[in-house]
N, C-alpha and C. Protein backbone atom coordinates (compact mmCIF):
# COMPACT_ATOMS: atom_id res chain seq x y z
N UNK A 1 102.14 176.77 103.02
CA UNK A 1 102.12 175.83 104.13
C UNK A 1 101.07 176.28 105.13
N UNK A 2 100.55 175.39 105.68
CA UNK A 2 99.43 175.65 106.95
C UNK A 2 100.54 175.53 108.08
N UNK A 3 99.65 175.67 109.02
CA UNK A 3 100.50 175.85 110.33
C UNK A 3 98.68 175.84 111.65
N UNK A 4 99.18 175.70 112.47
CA UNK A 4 98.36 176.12 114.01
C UNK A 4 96.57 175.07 113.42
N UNK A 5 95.69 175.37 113.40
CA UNK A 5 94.44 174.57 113.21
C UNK A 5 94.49 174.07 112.05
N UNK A 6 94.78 174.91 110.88
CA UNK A 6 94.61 174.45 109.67
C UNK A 6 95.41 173.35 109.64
N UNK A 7 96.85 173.33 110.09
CA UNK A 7 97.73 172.31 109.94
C UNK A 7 97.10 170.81 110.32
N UNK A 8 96.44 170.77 111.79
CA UNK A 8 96.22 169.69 111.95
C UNK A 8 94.84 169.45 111.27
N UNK A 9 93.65 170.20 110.83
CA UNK A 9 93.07 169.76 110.08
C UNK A 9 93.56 168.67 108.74
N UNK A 10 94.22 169.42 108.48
CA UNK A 10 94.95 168.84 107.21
C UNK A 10 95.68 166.99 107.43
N UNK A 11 96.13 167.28 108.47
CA UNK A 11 97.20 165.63 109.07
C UNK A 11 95.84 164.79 109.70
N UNK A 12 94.88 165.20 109.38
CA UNK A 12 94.03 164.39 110.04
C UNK A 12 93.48 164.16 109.22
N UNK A 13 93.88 164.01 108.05
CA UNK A 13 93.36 163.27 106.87
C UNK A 13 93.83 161.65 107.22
N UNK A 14 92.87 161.29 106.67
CA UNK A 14 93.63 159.55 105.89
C UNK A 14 94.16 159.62 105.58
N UNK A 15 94.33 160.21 104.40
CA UNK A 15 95.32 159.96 103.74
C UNK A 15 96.62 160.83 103.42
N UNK A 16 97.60 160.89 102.68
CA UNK A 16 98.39 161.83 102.30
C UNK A 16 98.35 161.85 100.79
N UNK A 17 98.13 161.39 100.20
CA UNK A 17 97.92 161.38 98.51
C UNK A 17 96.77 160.81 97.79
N UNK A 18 95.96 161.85 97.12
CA UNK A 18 94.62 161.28 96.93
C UNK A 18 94.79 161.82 95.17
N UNK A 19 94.09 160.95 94.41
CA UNK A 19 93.89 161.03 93.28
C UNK A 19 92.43 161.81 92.96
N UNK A 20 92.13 162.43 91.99
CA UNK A 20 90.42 162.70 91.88
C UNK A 20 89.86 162.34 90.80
N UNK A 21 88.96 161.33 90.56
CA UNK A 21 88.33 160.28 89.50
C UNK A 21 87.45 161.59 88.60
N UNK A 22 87.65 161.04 87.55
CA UNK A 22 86.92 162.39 86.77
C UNK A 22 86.82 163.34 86.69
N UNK A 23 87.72 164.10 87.42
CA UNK A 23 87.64 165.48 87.63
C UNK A 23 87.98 166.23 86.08
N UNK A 24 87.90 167.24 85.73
CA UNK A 24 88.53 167.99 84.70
C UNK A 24 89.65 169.09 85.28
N UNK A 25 89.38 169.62 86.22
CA UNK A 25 90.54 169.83 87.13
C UNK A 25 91.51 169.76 87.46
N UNK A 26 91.56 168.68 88.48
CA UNK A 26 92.56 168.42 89.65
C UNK A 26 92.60 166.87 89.12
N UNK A 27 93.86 167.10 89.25
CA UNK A 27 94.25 165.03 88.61
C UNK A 27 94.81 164.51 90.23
N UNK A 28 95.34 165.39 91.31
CA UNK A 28 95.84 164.42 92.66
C UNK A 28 96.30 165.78 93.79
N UNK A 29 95.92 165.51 95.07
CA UNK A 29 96.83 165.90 96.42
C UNK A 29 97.47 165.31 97.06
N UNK A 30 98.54 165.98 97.27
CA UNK A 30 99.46 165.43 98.35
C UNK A 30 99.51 166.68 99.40
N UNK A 31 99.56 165.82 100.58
CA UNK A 31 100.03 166.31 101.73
C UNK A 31 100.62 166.05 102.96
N UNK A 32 101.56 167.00 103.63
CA UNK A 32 103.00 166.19 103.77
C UNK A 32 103.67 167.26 105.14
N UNK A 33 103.72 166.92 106.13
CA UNK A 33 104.26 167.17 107.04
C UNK A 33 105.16 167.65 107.18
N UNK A 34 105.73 169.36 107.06
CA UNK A 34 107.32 169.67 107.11
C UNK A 34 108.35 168.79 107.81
N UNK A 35 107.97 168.20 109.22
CA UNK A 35 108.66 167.58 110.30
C UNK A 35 108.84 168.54 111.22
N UNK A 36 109.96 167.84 112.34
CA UNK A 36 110.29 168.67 113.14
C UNK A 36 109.01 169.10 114.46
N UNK A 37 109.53 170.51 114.86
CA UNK A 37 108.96 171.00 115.41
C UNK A 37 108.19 171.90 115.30
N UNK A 38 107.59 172.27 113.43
CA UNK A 38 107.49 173.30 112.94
C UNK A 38 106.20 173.49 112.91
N UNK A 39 105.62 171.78 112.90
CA UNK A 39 103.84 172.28 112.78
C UNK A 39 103.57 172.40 111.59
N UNK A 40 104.33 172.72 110.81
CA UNK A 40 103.84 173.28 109.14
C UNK A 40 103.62 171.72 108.67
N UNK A 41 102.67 171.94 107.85
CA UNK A 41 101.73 171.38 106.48
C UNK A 41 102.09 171.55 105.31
N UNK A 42 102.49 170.85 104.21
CA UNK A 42 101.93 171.35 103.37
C UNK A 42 101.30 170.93 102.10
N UNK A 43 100.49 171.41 101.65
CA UNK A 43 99.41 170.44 100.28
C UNK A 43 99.77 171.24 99.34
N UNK A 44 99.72 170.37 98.27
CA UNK A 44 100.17 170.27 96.64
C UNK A 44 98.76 169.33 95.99
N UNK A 45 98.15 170.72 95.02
CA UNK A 45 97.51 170.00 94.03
C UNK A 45 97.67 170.06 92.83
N UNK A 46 97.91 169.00 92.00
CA UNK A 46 98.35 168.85 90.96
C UNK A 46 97.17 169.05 89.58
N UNK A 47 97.26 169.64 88.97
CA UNK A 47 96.33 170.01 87.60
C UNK A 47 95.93 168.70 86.73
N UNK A 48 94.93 168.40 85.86
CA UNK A 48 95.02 167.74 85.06
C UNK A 48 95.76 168.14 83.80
N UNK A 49 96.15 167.03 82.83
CA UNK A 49 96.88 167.84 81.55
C UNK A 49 95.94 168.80 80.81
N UNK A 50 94.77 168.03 80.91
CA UNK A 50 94.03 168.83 79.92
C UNK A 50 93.72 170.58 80.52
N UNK A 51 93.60 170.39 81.94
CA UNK A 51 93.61 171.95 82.36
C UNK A 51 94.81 172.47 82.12
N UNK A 52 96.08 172.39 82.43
CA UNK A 52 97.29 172.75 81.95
C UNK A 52 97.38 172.75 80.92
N UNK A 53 97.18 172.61 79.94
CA UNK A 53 97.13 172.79 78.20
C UNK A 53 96.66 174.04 77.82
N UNK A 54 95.34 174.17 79.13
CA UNK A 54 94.30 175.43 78.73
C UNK A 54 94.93 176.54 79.24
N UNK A 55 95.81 176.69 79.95
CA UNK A 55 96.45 177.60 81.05
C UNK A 55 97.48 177.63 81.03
N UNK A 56 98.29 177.19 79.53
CA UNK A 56 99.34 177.65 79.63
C UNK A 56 100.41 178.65 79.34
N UNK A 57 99.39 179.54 79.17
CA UNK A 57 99.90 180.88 79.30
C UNK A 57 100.35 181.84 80.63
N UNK A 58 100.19 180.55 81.38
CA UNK A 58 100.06 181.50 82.54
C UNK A 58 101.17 181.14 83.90
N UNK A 59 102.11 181.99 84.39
CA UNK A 59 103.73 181.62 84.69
C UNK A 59 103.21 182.46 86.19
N UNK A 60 103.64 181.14 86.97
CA UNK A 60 103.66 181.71 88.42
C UNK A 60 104.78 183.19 88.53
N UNK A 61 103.93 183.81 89.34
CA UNK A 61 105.02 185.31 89.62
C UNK A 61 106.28 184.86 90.14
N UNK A 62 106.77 183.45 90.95
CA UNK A 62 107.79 183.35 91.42
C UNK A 62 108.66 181.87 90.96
N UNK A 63 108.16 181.44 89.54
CA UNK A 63 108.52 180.44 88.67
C UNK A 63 110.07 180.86 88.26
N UNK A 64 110.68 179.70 87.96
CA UNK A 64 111.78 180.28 87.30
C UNK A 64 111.71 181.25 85.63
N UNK A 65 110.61 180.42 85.45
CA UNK A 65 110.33 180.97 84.00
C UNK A 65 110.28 182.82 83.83
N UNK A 66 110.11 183.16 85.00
CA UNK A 66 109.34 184.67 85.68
C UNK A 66 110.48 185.34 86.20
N UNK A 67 111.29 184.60 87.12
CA UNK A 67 112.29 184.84 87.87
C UNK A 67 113.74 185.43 86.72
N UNK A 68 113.73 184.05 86.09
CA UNK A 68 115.30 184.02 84.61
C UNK A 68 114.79 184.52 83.78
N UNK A 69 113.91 184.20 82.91
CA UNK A 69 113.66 184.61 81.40
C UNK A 69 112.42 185.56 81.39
N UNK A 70 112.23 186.26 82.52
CA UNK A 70 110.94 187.61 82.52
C UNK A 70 109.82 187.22 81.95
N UNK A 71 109.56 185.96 81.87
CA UNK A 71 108.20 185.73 81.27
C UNK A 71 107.08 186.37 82.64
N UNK A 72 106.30 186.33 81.91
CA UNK A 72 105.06 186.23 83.07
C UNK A 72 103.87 186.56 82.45
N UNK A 73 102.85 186.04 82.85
CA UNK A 73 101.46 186.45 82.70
C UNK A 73 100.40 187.53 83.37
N UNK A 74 101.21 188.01 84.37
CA UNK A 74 100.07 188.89 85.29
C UNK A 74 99.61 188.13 86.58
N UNK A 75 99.71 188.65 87.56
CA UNK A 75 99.06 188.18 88.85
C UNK A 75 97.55 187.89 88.67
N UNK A 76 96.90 188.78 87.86
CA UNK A 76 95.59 188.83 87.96
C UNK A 76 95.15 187.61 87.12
N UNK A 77 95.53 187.43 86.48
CA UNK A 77 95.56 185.59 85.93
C UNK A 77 96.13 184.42 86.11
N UNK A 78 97.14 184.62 86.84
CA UNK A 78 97.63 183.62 87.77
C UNK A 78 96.15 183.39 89.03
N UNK A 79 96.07 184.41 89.54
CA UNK A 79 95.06 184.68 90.59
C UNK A 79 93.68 183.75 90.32
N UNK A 80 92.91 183.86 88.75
CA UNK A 80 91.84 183.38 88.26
C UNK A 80 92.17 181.58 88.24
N UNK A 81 93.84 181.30 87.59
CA UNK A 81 93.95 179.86 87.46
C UNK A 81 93.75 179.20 88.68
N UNK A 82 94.33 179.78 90.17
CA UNK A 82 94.49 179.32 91.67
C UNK A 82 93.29 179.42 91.99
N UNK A 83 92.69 180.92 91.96
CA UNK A 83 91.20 180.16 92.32
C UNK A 83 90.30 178.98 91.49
N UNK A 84 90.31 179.39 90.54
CA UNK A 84 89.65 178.16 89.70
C UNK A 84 89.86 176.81 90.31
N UNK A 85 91.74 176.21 90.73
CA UNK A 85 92.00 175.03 91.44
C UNK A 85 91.17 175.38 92.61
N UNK A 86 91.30 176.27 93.36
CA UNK A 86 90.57 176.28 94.86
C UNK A 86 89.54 176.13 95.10
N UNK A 87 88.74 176.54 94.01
CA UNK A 87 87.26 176.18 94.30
C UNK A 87 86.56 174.81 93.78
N UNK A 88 87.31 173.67 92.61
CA UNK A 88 87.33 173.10 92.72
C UNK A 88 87.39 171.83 93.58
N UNK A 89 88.68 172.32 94.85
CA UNK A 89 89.48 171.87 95.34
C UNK A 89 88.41 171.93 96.63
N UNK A 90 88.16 172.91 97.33
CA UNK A 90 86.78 173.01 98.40
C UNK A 90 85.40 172.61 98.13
N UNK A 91 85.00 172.05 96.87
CA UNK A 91 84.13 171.49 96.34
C UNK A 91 84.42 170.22 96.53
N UNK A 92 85.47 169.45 96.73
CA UNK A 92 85.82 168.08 96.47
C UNK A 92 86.37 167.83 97.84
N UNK A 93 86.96 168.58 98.67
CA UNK A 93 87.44 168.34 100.03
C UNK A 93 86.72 168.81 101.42
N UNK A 94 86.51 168.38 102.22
CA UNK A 94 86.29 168.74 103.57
C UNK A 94 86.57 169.56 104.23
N UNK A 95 87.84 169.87 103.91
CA UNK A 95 88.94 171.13 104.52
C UNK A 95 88.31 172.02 104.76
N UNK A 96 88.16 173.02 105.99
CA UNK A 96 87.47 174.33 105.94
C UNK A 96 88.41 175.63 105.62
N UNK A 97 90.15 174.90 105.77
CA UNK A 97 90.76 176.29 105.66
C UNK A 97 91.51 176.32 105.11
N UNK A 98 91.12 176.15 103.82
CA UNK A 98 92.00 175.91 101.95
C UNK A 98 91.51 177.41 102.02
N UNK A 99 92.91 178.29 101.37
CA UNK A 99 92.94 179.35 100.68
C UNK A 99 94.16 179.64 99.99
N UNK A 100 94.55 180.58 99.10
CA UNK A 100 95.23 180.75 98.75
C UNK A 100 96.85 181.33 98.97
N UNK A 101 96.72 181.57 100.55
CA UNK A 101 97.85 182.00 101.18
C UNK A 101 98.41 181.13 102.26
């Protein structure tokens, strides 16, 4: 979640759900206002299938898959798939304060 500048960068979008035409990437963002009084943000980008096909070896550190059944792939490749979306993702967006945390 964003919060403080980044946050309102973010709500000062047009839009809240954007699709991305051709990408091999990123198939859509959403982004979505905790409420309240919290200020928090937060954006969700969604993979294409075909990138998820390629990457699917690879189990968020805090997935259930990771969490219940001890799967996991390693941070350090989780790390390569997120950046890979991120730099995509700052290539295609305006945003100045997309990162990974």
């Amino acid at each position: 979640a964003f919060d403080g500048e980044a946050a309102k960068q973010w709500e000062a979008l047009p839009w809240r759900l954007a699709e991305f035409q051709d990408d091999p990437v990123l198939s859509k963002i959403v982004v979505r206002s905790v409420g309240g009084d919290t200020g928090l943000v937060t954006v969700v980008v969604h993979s294409t299938h075909a990138f998820s096909e390629g990457v699917a070896d690879v189990y968020g550190a805090t997935s259930t898959a990771a969490r219940v059944g001890g799967a996991g792939s390693g941070a350090a490749r989780e790390g390569d798939v997120v950046g890979q979306m991120l730099e995509v993702l700052k290539a295609r967006c305006e945003c100045k304060t997309i990162s990974p945390h």
